[in-house]
Protein backbone atom coordinates (compact mmCIF):
# COMPACT_ATOMS: atom_id res chain seq x y z
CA UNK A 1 35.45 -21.45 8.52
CA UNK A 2 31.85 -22.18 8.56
CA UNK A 3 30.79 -21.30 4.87
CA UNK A 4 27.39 -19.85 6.13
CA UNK A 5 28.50 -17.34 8.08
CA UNK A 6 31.92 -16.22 5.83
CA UNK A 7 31.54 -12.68 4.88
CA UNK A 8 31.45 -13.89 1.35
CA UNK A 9 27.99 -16.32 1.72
CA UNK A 10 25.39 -15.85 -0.31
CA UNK A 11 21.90 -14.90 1.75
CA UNK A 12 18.76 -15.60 0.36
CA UNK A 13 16.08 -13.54 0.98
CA UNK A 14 12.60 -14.17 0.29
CA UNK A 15 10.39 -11.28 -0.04
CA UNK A 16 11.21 -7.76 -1.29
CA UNK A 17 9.15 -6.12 1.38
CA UNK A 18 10.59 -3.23 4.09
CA UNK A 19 12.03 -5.56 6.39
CA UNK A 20 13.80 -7.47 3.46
CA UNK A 21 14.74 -4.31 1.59
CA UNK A 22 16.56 -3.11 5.00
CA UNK A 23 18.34 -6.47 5.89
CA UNK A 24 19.60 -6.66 2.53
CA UNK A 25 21.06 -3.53 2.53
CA UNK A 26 22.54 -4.05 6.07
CA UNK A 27 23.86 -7.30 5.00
CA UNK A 28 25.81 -5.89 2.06
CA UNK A 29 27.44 -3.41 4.53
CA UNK A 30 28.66 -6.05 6.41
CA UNK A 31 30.41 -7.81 4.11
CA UNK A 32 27.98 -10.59 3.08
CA UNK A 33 26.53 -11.67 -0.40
CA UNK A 34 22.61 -11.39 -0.03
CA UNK A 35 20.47 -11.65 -3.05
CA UNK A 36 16.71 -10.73 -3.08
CA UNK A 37 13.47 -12.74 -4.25
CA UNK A 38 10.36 -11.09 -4.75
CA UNK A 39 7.19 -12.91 -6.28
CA UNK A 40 5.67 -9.45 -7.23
CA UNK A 41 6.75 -7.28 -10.32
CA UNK A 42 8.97 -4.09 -8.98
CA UNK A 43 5.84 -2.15 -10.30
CA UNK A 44 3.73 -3.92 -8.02
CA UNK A 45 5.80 -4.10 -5.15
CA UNK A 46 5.93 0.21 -5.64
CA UNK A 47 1.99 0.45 -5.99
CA UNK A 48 1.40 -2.08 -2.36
CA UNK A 49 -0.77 -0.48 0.37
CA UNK A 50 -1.04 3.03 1.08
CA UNK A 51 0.71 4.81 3.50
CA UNK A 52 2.25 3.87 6.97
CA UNK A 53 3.86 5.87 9.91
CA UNK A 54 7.16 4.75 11.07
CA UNK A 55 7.60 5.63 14.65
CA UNK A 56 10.89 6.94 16.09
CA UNK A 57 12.48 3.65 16.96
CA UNK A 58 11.34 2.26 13.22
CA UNK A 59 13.07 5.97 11.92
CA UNK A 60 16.22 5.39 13.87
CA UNK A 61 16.48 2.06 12.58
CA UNK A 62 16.72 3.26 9.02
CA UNK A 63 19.93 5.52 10.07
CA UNK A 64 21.43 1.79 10.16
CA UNK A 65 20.95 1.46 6.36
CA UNK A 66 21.70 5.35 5.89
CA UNK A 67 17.84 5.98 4.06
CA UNK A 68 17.26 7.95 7.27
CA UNK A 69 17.40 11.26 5.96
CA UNK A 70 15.91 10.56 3.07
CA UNK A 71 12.44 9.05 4.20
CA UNK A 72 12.55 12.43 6.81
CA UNK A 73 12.43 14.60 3.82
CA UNK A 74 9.86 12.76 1.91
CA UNK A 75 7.37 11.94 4.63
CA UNK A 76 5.64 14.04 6.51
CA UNK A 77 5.77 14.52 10.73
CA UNK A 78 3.15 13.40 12.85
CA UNK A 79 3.87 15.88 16.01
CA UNK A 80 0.39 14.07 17.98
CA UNK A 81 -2.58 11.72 17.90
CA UNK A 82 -6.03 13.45 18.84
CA UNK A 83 -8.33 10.90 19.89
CA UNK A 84 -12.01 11.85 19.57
CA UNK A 85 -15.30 10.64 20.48
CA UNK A 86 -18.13 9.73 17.97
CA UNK A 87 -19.65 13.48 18.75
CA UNK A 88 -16.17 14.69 18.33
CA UNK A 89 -14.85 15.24 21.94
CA UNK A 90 -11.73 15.40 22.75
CA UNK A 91 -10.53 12.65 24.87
CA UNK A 92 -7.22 12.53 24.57
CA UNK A 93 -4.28 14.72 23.29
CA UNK A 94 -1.20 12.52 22.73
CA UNK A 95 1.93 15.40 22.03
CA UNK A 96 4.64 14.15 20.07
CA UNK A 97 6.29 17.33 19.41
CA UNK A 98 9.16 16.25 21.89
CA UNK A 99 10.09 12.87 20.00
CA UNK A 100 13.11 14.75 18.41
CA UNK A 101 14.87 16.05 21.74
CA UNK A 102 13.54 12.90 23.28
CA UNK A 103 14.90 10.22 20.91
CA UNK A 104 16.32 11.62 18.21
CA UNK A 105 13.73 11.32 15.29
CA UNK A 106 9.88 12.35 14.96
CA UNK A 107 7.53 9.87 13.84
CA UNK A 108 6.74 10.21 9.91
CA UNK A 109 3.66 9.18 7.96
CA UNK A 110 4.66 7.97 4.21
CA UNK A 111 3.46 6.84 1.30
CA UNK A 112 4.34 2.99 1.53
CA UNK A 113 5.44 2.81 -1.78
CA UNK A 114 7.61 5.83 -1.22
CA UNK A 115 9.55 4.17 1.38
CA UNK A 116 9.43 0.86 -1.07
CA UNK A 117 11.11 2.91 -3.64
CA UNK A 118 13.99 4.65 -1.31
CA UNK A 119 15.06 1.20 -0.14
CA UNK A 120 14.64 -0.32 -3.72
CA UNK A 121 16.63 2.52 -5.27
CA UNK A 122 19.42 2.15 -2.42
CA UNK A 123 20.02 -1.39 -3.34
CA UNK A 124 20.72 -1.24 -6.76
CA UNK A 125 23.04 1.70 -6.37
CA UNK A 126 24.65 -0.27 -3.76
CA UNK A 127 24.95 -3.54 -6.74
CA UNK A 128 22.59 -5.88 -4.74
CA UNK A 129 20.47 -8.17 -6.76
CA UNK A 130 16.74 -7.96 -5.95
CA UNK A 131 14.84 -10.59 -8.73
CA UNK A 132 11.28 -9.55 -9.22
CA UNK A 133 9.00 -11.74 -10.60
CA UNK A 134 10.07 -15.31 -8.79
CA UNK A 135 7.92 -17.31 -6.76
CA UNK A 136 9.54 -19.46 -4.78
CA UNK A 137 7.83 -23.23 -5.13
CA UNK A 138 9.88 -25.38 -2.83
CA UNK A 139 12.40 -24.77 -0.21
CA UNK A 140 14.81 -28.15 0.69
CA UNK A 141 16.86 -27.54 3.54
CA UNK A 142 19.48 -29.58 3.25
CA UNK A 143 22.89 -30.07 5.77
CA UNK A 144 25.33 -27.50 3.53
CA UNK A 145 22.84 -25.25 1.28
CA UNK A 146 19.39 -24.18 1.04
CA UNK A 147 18.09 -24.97 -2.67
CA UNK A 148 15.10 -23.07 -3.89
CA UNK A 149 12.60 -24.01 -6.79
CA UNK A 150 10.64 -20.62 -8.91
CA UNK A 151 7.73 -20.84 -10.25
CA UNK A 152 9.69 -19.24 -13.56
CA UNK A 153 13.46 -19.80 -14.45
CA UNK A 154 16.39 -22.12 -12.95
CA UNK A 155 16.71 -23.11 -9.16
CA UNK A 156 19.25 -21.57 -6.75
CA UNK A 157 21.08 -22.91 -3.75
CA UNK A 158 21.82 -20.07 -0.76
CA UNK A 159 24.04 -20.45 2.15
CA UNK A 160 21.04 -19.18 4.29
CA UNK A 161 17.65 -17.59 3.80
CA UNK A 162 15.69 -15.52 5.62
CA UNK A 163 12.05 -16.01 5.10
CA UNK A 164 10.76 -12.35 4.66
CA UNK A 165 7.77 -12.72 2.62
CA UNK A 166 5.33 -11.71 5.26
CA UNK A 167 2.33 -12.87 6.96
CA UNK A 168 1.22 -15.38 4.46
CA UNK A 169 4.98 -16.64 4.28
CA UNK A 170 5.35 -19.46 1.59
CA UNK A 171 8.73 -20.47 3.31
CA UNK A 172 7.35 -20.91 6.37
CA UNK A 173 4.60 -23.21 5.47
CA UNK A 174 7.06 -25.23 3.66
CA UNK A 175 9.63 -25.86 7.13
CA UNK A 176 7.07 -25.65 9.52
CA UNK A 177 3.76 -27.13 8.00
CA UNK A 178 2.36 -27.53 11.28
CA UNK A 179 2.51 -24.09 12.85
CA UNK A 180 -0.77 -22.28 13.08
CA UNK A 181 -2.19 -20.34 10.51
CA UNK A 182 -3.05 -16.38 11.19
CA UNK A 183 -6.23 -15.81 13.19
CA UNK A 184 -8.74 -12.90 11.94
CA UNK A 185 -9.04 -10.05 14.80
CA UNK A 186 -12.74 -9.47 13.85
CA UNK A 187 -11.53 -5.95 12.30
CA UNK A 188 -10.86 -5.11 8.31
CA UNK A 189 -9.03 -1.86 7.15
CA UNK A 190 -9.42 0.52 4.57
CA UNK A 191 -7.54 3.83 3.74
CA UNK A 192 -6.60 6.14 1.05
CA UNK A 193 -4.70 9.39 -0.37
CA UNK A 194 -7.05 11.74 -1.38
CA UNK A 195 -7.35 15.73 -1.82
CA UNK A 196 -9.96 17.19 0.34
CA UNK A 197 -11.06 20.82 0.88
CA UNK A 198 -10.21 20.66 4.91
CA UNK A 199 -8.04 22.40 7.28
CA UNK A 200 -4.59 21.17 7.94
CA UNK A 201 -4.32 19.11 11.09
CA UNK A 202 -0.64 20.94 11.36
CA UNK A 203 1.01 17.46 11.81
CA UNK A 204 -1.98 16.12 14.15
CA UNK A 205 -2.74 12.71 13.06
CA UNK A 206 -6.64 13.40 14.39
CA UNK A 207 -8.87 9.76 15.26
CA UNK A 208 -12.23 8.97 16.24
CA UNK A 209 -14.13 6.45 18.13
CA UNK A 210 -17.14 6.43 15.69
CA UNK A 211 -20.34 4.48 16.81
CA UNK A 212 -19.63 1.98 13.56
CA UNK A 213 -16.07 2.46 12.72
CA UNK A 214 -13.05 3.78 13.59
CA UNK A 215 -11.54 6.31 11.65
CA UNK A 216 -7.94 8.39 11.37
CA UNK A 217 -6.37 11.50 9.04
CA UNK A 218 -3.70 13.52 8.68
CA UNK A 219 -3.12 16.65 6.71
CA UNK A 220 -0.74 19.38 5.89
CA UNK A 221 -0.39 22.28 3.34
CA UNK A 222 1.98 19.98 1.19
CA UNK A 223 0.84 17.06 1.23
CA UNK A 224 -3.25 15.72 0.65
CA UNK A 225 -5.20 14.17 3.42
CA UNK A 226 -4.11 10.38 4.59
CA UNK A 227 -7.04 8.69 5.65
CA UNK A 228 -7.61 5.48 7.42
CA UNK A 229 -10.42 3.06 8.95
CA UNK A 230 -11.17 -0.30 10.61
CA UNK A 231 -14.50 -1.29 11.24
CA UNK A 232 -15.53 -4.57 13.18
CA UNK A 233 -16.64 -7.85 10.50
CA UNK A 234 -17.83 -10.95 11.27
CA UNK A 235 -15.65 -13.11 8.52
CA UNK A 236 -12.12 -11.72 6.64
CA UNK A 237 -14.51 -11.94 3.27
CA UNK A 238 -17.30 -9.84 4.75
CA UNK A 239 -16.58 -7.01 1.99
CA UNK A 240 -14.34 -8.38 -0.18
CA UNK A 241 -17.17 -9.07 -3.25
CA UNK A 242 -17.68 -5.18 -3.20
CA UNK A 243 -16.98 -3.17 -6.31
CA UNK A 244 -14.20 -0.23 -5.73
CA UNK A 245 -17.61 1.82 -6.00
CA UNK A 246 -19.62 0.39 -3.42
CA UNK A 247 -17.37 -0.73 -0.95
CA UNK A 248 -16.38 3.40 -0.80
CA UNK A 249 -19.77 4.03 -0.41
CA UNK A 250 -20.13 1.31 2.66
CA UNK A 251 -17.46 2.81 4.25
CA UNK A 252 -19.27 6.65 3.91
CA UNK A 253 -22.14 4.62 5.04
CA UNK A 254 -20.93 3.48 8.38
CA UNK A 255 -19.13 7.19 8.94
CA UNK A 256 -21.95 8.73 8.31
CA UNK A 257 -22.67 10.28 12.21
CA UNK A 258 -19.27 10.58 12.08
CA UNK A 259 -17.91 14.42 13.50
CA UNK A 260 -17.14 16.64 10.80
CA UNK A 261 -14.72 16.75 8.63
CA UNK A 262 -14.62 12.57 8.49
CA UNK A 263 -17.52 12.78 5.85
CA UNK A 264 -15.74 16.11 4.30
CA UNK A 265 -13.04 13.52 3.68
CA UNK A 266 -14.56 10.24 2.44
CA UNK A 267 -17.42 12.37 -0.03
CA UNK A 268 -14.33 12.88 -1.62
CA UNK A 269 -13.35 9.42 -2.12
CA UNK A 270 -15.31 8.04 -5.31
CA UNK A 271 -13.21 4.55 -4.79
CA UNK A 272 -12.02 2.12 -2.62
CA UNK A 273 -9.61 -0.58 -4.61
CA UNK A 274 -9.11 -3.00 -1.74
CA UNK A 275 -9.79 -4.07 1.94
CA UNK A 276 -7.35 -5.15 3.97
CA UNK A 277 -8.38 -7.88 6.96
CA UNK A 278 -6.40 -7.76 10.36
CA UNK A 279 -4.77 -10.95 10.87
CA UNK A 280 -3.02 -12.01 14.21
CA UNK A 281 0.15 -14.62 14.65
CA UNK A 282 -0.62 -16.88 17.27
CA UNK A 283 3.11 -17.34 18.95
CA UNK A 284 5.26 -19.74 17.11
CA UNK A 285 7.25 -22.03 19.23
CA UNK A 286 10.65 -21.07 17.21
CA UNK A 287 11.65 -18.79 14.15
CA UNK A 288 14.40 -21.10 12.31
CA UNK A 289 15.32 -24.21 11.47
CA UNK A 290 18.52 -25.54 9.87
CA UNK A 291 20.16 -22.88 7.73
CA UNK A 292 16.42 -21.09 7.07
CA UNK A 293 15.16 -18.16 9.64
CA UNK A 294 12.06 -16.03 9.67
CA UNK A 295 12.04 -12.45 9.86
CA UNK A 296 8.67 -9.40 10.36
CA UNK A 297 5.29 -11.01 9.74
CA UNK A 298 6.98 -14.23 8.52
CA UNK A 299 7.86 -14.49 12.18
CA UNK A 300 5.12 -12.23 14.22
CA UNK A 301 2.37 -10.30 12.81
CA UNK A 302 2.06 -6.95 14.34
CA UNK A 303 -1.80 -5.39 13.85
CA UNK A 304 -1.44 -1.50 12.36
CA UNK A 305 -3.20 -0.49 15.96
CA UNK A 306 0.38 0.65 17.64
CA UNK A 307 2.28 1.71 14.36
CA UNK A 308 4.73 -0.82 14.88
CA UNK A 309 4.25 -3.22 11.84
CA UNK A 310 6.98 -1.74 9.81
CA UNK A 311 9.40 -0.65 12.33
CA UNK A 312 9.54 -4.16 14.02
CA UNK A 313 10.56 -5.56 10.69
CA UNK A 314 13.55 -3.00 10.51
CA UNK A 315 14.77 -3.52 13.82
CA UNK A 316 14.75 -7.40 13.03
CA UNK A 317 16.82 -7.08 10.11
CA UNK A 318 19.12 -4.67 12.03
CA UNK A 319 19.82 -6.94 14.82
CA UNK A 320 19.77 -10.92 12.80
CA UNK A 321 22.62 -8.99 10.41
CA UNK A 322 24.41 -8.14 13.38
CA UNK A 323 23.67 -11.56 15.45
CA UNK A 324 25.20 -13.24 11.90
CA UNK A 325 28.10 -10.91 11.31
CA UNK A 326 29.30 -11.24 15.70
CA UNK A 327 29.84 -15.20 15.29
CA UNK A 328 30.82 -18.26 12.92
CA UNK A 329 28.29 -20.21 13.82
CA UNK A 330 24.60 -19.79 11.59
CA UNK A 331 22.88 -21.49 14.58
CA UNK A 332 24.03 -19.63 17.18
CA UNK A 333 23.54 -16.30 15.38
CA UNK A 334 19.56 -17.36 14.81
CA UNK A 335 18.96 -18.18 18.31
CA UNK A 336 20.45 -14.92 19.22
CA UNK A 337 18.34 -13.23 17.41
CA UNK A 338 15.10 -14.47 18.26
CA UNK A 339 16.13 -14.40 22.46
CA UNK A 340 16.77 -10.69 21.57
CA UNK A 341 13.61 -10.01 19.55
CA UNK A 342 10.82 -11.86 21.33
CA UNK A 343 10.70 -10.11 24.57
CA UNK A 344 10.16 -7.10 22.97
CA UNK A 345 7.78 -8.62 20.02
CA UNK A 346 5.85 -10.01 22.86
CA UNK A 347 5.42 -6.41 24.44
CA UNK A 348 4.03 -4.22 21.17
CA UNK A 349 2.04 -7.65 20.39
CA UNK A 350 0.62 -6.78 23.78
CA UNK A 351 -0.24 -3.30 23.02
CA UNK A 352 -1.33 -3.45 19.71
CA UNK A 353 -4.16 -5.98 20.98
CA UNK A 354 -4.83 -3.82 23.34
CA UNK A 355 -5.43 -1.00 21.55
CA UNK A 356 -7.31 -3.47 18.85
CA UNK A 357 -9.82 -3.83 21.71
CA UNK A 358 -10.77 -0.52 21.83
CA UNK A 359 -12.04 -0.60 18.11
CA UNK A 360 -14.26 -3.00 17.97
CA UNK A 361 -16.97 -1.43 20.63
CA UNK A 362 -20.17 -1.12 19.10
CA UNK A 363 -22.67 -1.29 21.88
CA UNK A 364 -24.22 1.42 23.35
CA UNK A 365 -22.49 0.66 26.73
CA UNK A 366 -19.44 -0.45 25.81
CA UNK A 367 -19.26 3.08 23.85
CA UNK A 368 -20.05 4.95 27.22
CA UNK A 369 -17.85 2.86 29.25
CA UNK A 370 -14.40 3.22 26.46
CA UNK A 371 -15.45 7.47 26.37
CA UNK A 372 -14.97 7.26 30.35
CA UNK A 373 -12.18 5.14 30.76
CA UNK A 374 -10.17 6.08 27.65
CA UNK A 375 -8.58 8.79 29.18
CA UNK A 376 -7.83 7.43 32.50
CA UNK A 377 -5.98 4.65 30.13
CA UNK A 378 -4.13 6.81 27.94
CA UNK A 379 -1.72 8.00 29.83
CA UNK A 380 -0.29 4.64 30.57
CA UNK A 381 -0.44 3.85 26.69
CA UNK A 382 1.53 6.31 26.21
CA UNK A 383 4.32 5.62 29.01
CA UNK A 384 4.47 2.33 27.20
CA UNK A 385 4.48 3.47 23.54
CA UNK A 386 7.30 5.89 24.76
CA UNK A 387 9.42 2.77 26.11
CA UNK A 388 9.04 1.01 22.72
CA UNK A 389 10.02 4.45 20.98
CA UNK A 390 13.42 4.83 22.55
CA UNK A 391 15.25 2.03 21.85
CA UNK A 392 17.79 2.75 19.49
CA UNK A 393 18.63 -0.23 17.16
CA UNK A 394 21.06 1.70 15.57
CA UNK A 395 23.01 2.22 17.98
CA UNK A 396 23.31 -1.49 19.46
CA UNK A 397 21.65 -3.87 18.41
CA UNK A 398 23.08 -6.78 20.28
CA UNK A 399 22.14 -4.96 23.37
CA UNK A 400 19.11 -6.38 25.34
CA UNK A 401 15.90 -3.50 25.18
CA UNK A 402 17.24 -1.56 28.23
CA UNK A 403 14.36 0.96 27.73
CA UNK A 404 11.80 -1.65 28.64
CA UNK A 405 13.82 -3.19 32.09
CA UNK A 406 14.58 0.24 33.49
CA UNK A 407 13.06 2.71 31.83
CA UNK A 408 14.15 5.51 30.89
CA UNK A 409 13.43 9.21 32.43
CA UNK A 410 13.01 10.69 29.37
CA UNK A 411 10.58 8.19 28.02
CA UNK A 412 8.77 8.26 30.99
């Protein structure tokens, strides 16, 4: 038997993030051995980013890892996206209040470190090893084993790994020096938990085209108000020597015609810790090499514009665990995987530039000409967004995206 692909091979995984967390846990189930690297501290890896929404597809793919019902309870639903105008007009109402009838699952905005911590917690009760605290420094790919160097402590040689440590992946620069490095969109990100005297949005995630910025919240009686922007910059570094202090107070700045109650919400913000520039994967010609594979951002960075970031990276560890567990052969099992996964990468890659685009208007005619076409656009948006959201990874993952060949009537 081929050793890599015995139930009893140890799997490497590099990078403790969702997509990571989720393979190893769907690994375990399936009989294999995987063991988890992580260059951060767990305390760190708990305290990354803010919060994320995980649409339906993303939430069904967590029923494959049974953490389903527990992310449901601790998140909250986002029932529709309002998308407003930079005087506050309405120009599109996008109803999500179906999703659960429709696909089984709403979409749910969490705390990212919340969802870190479910998957974190499920591993160890399930007795898989996830080492915090080692950098991986070299990566040999050799014929029978993968051997790994840390930056602290002994080596290791895996039967496989799967490069997981996102878009900056260490692993991947190490088998394929000469793939592209990620491109800057033009756009940076902020966002933020913070309590705010405003009406609940009643599970509304509301949005607006501002003249400088674009900006998103949600809010509900439990829970404070999630905020979110992306303004346009000419350079990744364009705010990055900003104090928490001031770069808050550049953000208020560029909100500050902004519809009520977007300033309501950011006077309320005293700080802003980080900034978070919008990097796009050019396409890489493959994902693996030899006994090593890539997996999420390692593979294909997905902008936040669609909300697809996280829930691509959990239906890639769903289906590479199943491509590995349905045949002997390693290499056979990775190019499986990626035939499955590209078309559909390629098709929220598509989207989430496209909705990207919209953002970075600034001109006084490109502003009239987005407010006029938006909502002749929206509706086919959505008819796409609706394909991506019912495919059920869950339920077969070895099954080629039916939603997007046929469609579905209920997604239509």
């Amino acid at each position: 038997m081929n050793r890599a692909t015995n139930p009893e091979a140890t799997i490497g995984i590099c990078g403790a993030g969702i997509g990571g967390l989720v393979l190893a846990l769907r690994l375990a189930r399936l009989g294999f051995h995987p063991v988890l690297f992580e260059a951060r501290s767990k305390e760190a890896a708990l305290s990354e980013g803010e919060f994320l929404t995980l649409a339906s597809n993303g939430m069904n793919g967590l029923r494959a890892v049974d953490c389903y019902e527990e992310v449901l309870r601790r998140g909250l639903e986002t029932r529709a996206i309002e998308l407003c105008n930079a005087r506050g007009k309405r120009l599109a109402l996008v109803d999500q209040s179906d999703h659960l009838a429709a696909f089984g699952t709403p979409s749910v905005t969490i705390r990212r470190g919340v969802l870190t911590g479910i998957l974190i917690e499920k591993c160890q009760a399930e007795g898989i090893t996830i080492q915090f605290g080692r950098r991986v420094t070299k990566v040999d790919n050799h014929a029978h084993a993968v051997a790994l160097n840390f930056s602290e402590g002994t080596g290791l040689a895996v039967d496989l790994l799967v490069a997981a440590d996102g878009l900056r992946s260490f692993v991947r620069t190490q088998i394929f020096p000469d793939y592209p490095l990620p491109q800057f969109t033009g756009l940076i990100g902020t966002g933020g938990i913070v309590d705010a005297n405003i009406p609940d949005t009643d599970g509304v995630m509301r949005m607006t085209f501002g003249e400088k910025a674009f900006f998103g919240y949600i809010k509900t009686a439990s829970h404070p108000v999630y905020w979110f922007d992306s303004f346009p910059a000419d350079t990744p570094d364009a705010v990055r020597a900003l104090e928490p202090a001031a770069l808050a107070a550049h953000v208020r700045k560029m909100h500050a015609d902004d519809p009520e109650p977007n300033r309501s919400i950011l006077q309320a913000v005293g700080q802003i810790e980080r900034s978070y520039p919008i990097f796009d994967m050019p396409q890489l010609p493959v994902w693996s090499t030899g006994r090593i594979v890539l997996l999420g951002d390692a593979a294909h960075a997905i902008g936040p514009h669609a909300g697809q970031g996280a829930s691509m990276a959990i239906e890639d560890a769903v289906v590479l665990s199943s491509c590995l567990v349905a045949t002997l052969d390693y290499g056979a099992a990775f190019a499986r995987y990626e035939a499955l996964r590209r078309p559909r990468i390629a098709r929220v890659v598509k989207l989430t530039r496209q909705n990207a685009s919209r953002k970075r208007k600034n001109s006084r005619l490109s502003l009239f000409l987005r407010d006029l076409l938006l909502p002749l656009l929206i509706p086919m948006t959505v008819r796409a967004s609706r394909r991506l959201f019912a495919y059920r990874v869950d339920l077969d993952p070895l099954e080629a995206n039916p939603s997007f060949e046929c469609g579905r009537k209920d997604a239509a």
